[in-house]
C-alpha atoms as a PDB file:
ATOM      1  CA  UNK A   1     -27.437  10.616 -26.741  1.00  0.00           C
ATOM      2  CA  UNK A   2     -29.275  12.925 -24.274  1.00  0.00           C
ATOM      3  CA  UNK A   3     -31.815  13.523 -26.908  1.00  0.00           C
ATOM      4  CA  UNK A   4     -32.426  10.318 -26.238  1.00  0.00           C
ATOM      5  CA  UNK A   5     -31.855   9.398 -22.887  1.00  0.00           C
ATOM      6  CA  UNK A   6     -33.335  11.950 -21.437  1.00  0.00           C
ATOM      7  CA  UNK A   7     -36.758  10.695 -22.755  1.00  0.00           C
ATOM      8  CA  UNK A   8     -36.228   7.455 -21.408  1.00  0.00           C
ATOM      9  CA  UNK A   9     -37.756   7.528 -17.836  1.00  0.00           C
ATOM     10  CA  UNK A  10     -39.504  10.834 -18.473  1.00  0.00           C
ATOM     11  CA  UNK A  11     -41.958   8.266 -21.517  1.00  0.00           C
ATOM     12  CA  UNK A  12     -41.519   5.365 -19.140  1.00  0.00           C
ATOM     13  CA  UNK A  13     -43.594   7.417 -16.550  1.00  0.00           C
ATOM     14  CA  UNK A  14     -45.808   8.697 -19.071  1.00  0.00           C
ATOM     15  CA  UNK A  15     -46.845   4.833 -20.375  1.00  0.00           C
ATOM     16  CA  UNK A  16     -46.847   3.660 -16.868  1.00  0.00           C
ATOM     17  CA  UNK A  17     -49.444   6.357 -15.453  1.00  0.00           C
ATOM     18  CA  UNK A  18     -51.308   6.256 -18.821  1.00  0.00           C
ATOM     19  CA  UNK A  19     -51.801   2.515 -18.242  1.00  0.00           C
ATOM     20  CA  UNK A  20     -52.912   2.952 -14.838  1.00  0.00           C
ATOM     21  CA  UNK A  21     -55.509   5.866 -15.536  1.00  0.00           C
ATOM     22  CA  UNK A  22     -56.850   3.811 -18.670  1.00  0.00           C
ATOM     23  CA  UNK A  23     -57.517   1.113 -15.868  1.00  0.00           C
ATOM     24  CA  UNK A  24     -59.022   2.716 -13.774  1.00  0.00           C
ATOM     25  CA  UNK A  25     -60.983   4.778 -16.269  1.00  0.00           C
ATOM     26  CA  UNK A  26     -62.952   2.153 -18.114  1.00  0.00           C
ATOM     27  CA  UNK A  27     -65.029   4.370 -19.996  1.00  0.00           C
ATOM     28  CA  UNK A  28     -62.157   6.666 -21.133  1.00  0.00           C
ATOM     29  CA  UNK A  29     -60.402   3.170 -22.451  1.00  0.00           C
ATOM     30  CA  UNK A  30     -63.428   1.736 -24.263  1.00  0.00           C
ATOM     31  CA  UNK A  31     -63.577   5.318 -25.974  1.00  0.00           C
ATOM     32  CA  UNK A  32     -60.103   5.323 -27.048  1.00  0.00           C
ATOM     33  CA  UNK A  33     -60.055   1.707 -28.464  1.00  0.00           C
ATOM     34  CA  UNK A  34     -62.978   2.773 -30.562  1.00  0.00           C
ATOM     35  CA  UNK A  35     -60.936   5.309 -32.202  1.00  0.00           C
ATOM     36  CA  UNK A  36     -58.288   2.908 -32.461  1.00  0.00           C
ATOM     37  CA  UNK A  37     -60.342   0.530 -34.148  1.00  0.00           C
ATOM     38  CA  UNK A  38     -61.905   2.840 -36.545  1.00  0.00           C
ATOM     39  CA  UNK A  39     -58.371   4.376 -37.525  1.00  0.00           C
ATOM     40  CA  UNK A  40     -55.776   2.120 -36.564  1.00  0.00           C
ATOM     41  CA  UNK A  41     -56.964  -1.631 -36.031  1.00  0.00           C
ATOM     42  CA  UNK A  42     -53.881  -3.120 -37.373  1.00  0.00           C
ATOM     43  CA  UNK A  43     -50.127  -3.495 -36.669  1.00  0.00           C
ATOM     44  CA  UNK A  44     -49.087  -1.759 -40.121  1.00  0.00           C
ATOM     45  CA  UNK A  45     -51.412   1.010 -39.829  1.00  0.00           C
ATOM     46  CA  UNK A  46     -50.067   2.705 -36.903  1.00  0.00           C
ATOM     47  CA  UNK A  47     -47.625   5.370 -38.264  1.00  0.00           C
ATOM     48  CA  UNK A  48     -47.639   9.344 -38.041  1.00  0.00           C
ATOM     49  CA  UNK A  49     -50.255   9.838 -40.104  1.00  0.00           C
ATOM     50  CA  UNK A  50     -52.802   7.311 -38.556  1.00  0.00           C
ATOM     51  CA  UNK A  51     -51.619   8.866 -35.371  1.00  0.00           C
ATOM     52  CA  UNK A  52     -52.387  12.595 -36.202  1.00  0.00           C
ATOM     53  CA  UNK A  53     -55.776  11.750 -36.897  1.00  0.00           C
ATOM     54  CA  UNK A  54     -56.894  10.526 -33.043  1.00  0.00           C
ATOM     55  CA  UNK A  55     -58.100  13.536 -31.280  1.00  0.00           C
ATOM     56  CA  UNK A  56     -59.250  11.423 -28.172  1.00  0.00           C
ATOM     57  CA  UNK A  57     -55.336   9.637 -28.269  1.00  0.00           C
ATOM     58  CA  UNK A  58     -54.116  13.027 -27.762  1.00  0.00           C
ATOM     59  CA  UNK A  59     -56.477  14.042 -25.350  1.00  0.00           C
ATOM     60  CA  UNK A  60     -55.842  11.542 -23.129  1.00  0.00           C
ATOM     61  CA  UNK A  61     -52.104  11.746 -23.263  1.00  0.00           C
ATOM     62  CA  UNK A  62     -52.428  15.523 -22.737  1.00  0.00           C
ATOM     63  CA  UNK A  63     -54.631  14.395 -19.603  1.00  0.00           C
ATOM     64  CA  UNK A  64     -52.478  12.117 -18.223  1.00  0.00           C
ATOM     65  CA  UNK A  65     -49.254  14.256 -18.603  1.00  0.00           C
ATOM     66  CA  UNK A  66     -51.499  17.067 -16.928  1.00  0.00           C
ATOM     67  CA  UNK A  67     -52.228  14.662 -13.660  1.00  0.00           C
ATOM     68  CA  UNK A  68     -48.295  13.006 -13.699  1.00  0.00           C
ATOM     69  CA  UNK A  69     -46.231  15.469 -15.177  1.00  0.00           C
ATOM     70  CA  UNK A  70     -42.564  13.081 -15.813  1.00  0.00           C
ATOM     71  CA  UNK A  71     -40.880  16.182 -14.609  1.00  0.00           C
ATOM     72  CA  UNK A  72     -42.670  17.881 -11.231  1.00  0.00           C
ATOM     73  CA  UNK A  73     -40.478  20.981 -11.563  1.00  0.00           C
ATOM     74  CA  UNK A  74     -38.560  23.117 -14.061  1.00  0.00           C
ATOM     75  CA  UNK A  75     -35.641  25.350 -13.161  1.00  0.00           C
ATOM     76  CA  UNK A  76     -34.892  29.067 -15.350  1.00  0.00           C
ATOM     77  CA  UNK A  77     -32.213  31.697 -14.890  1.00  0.00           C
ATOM     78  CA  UNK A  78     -33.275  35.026 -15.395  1.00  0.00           C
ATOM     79  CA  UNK A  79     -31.330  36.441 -18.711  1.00  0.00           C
ATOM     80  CA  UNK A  80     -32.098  39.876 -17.684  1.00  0.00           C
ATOM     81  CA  UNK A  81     -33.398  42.247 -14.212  1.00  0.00           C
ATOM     82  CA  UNK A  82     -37.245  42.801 -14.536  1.00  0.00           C
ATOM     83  CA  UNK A  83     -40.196  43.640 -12.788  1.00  0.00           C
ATOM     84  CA  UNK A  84     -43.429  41.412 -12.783  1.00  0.00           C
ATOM     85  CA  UNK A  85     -46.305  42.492 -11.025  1.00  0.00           C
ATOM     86  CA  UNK A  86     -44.388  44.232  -8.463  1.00  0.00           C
ATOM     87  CA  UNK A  87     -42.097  41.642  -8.250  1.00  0.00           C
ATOM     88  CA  UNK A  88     -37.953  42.077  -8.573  1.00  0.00           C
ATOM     89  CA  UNK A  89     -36.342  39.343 -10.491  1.00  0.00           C
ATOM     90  CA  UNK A  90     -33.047  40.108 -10.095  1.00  0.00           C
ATOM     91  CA  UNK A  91     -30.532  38.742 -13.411  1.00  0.00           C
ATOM     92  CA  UNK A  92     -29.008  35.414 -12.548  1.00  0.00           C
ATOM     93  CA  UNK A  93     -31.911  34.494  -9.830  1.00  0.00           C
ATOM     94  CA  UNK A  94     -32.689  30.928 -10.327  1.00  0.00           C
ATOM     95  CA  UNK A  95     -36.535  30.215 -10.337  1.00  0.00           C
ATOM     96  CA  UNK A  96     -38.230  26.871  -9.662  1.00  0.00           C
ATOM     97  CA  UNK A  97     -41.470  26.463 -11.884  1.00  0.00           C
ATOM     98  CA  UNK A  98     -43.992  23.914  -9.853  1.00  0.00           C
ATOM     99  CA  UNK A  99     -45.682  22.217 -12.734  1.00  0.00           C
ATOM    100  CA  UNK A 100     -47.001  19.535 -10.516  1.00  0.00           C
ATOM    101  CA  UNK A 101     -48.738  22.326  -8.118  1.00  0.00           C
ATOM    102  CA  UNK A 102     -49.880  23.623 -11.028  1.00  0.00           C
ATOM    103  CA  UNK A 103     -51.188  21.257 -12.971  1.00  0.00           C
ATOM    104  CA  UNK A 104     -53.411  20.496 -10.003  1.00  0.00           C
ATOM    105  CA  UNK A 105     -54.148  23.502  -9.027  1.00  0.00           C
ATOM    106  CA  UNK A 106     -58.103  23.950  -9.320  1.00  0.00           C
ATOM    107  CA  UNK A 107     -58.207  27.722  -9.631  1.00  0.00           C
ATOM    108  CA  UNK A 108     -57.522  26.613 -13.390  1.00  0.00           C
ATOM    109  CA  UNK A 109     -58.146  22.634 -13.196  1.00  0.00           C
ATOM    110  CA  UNK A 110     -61.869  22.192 -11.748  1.00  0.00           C
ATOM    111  CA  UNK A 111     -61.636  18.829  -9.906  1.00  0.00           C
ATOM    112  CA  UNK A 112     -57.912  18.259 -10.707  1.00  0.00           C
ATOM    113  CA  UNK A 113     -57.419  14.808  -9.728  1.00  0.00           C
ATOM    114  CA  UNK A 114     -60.210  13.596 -12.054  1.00  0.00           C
ATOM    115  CA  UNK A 115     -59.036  11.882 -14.904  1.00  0.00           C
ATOM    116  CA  UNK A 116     -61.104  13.852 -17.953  1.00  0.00           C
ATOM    117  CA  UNK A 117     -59.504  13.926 -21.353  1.00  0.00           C
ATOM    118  CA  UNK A 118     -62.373  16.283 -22.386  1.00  0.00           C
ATOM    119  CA  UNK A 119     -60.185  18.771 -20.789  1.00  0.00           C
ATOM    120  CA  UNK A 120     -57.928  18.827 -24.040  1.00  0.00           C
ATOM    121  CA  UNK A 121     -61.163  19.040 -26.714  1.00  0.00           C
ATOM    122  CA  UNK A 122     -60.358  21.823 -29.238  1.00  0.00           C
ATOM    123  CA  UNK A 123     -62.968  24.025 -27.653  1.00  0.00           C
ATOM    124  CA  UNK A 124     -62.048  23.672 -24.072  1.00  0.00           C
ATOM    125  CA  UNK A 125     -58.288  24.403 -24.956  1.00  0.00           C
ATOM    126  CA  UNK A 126     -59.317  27.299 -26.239  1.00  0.00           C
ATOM    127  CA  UNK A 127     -58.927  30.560 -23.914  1.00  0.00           C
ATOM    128  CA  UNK A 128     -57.289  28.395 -20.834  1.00  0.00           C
ATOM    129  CA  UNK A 129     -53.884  30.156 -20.210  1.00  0.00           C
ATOM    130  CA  UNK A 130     -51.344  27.643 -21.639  1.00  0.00           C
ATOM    131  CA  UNK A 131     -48.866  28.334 -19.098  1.00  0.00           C
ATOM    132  CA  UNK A 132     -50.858  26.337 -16.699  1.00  0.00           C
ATOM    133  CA  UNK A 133     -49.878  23.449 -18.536  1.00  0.00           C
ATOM    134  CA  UNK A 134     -46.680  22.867 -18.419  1.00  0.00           C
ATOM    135  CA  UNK A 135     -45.579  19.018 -18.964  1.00  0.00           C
ATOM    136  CA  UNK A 136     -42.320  19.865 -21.567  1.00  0.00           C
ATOM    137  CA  UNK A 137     -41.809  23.760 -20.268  1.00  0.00           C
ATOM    138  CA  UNK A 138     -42.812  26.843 -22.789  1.00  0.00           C
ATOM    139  CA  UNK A 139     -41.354  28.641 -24.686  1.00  0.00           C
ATOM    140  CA  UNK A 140     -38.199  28.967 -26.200  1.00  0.00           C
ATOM    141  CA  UNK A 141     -36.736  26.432 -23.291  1.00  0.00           C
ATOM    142  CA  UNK A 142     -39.356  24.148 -24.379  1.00  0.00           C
ATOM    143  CA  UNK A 143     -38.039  20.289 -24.343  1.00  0.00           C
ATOM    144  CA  UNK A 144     -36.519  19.182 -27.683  1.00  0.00           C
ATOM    145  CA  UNK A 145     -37.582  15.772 -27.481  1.00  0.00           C
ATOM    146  CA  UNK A 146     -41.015  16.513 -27.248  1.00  0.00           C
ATOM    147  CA  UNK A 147     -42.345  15.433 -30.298  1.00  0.00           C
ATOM    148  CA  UNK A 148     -40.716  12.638 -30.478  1.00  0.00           C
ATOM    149  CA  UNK A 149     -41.608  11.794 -26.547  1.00  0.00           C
ATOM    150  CA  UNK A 150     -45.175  12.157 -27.608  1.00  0.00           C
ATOM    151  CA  UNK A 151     -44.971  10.381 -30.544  1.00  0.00           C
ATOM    152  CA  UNK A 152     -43.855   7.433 -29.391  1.00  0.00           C
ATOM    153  CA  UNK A 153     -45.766   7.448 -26.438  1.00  0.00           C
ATOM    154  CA  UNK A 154     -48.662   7.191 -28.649  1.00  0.00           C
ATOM    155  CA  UNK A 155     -47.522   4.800 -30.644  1.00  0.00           C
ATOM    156  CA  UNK A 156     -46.988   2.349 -28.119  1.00  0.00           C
ATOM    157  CA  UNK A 157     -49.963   2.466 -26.409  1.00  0.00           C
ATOM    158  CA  UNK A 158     -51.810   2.260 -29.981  1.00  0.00           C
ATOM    159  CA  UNK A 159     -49.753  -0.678 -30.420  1.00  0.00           C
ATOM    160  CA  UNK A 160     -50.600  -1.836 -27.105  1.00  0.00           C
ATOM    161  CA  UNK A 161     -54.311  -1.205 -26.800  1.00  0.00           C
ATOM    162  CA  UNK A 162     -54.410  -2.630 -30.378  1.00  0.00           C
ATOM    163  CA  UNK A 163     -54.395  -5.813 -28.729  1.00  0.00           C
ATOM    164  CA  UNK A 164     -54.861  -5.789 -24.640  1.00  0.00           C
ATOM    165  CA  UNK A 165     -56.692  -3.813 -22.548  1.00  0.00           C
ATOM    166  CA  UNK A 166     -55.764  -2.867 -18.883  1.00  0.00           C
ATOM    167  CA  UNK A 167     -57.674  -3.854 -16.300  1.00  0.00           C
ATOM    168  CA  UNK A 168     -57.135  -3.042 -12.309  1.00  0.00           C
ATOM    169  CA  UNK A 169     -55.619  -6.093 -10.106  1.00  0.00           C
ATOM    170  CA  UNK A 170     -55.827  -6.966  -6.488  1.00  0.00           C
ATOM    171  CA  UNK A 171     -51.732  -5.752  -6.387  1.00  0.00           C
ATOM    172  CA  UNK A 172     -52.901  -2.073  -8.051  1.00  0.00           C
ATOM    173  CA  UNK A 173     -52.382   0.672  -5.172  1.00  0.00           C
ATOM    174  CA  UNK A 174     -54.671   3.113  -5.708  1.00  0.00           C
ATOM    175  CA  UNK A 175     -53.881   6.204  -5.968  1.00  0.00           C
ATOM    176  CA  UNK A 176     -50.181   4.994  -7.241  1.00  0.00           C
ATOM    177  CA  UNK A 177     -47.153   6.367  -5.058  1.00  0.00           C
ATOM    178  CA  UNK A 178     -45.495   9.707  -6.439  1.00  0.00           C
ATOM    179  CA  UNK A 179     -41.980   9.714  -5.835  1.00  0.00           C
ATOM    180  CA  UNK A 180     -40.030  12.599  -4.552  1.00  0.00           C
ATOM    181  CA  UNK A 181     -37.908  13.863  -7.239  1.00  0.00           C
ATOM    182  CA  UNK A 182     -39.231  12.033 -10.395  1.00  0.00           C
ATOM    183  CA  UNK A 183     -42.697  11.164 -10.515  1.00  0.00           C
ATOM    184  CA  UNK A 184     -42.152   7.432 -10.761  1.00  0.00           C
ATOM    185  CA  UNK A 185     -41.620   6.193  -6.768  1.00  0.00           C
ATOM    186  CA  UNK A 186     -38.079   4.224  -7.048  1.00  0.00           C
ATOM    187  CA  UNK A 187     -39.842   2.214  -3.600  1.00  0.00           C
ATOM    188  CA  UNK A 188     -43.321   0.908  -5.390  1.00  0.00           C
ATOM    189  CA  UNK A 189     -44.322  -1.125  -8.390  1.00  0.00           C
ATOM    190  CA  UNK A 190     -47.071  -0.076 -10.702  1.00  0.00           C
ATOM    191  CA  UNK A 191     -49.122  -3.779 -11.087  1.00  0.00           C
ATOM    192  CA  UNK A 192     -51.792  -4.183 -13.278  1.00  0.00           C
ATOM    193  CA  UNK A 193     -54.037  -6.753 -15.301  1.00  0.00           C
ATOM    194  CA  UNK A 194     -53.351  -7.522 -18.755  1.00  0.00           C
ATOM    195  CA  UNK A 195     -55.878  -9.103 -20.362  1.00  0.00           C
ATOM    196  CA  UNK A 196     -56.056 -10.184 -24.371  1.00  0.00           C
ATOM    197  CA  UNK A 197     -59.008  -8.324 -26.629  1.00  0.00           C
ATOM    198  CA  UNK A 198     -60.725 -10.784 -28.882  1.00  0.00           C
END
């Protein structure tokens, strides 16, 4: 059940801000439907397999879980006293990890609030410290659910951009309202334009 549950706001917030970035990121949603075209164009071929074959899917979802992490923080308890870099982490300290701050922090993210799946390309993953990414936590902490989380986040929004696009609306706030201790605001709505591909 918390398998689950626990992936039930956390994808929420992931569809909801993917939406939002795809609208406002014309360009970046034209390229994805192309793939989705070429790989996936109809309801029964959207499975694991089609799925694992769209690079561009995955780099946007990557992108948009860099920007709106679900979770802004992860907590740790030290197993064991160490040193770090001059540092004393005494056993039993409790350490928050900021993977909001440091998703956006541009020491590693050059212009962090622009939405660029091209971030994620094979080539540009390649020598960028991977703890700077930190949507599902690292290493052997890592979230359970996550491929499952990211699986069916992709799957719907194949599904989804299979036949809509989304489009920004006179009732879209832009930027959309982070809320204070899960990213979705419990105070705002995220409104935007649906409108039917031919």
């Amino acid at each position: 059940m918390i398998f689950l549950s626990a992936g039930y706001e956390t994808t929420a917030a992931l569809l909801t801000y993917a939406s939002y970035l795809l609208a406002s990121n014309p360009d970046c949603q034209d390229k994805l439907i192309a793939e989705i075209d070429d790989i996936a164009p109809k309801r029964d071929d959207v499975g694991y397999t089609t799925i694992s074959k769209m690079p561009y899917l995955d780099q946007v979802v990557c992108e948009v879980l860099r920007i709106y992490p679900p979770g802004i923080l992860s907590d740790r308890e030290c197993g064991e006293t160490c040193t770090y870099k001059g540092y004393k982490i005494e056993k039993g300290l409790q350490i928050w990890i900021p993977t909001f701050t440091i998703q956006r922090d541009p020491t590693h993210w050059p212009d962090p609030l622009k939405f660029n799946p091209e971030r994620f390309t094979k080539a540009n993953r390649e020598g960028r410290n991977p703890f700077t990414w930190l949507p599902f936590g690292a290493g052997p902490r890592i979230c359970i659910g996550m491929r499952f989380a990211l699986m069916e986040a992709k799957m719907a929004l194949v599904r989804s951009l299979q036949v809509v696009r989304f489009e920004i609306s006179p009732l879209t706030k832009i930027p959309p309202d982070v809320g204070n201790t899960s990213l979705l605001s419990k105070k705002s709505s995220y409104t935007l334009k649906i409108v039917q591909r031919h």
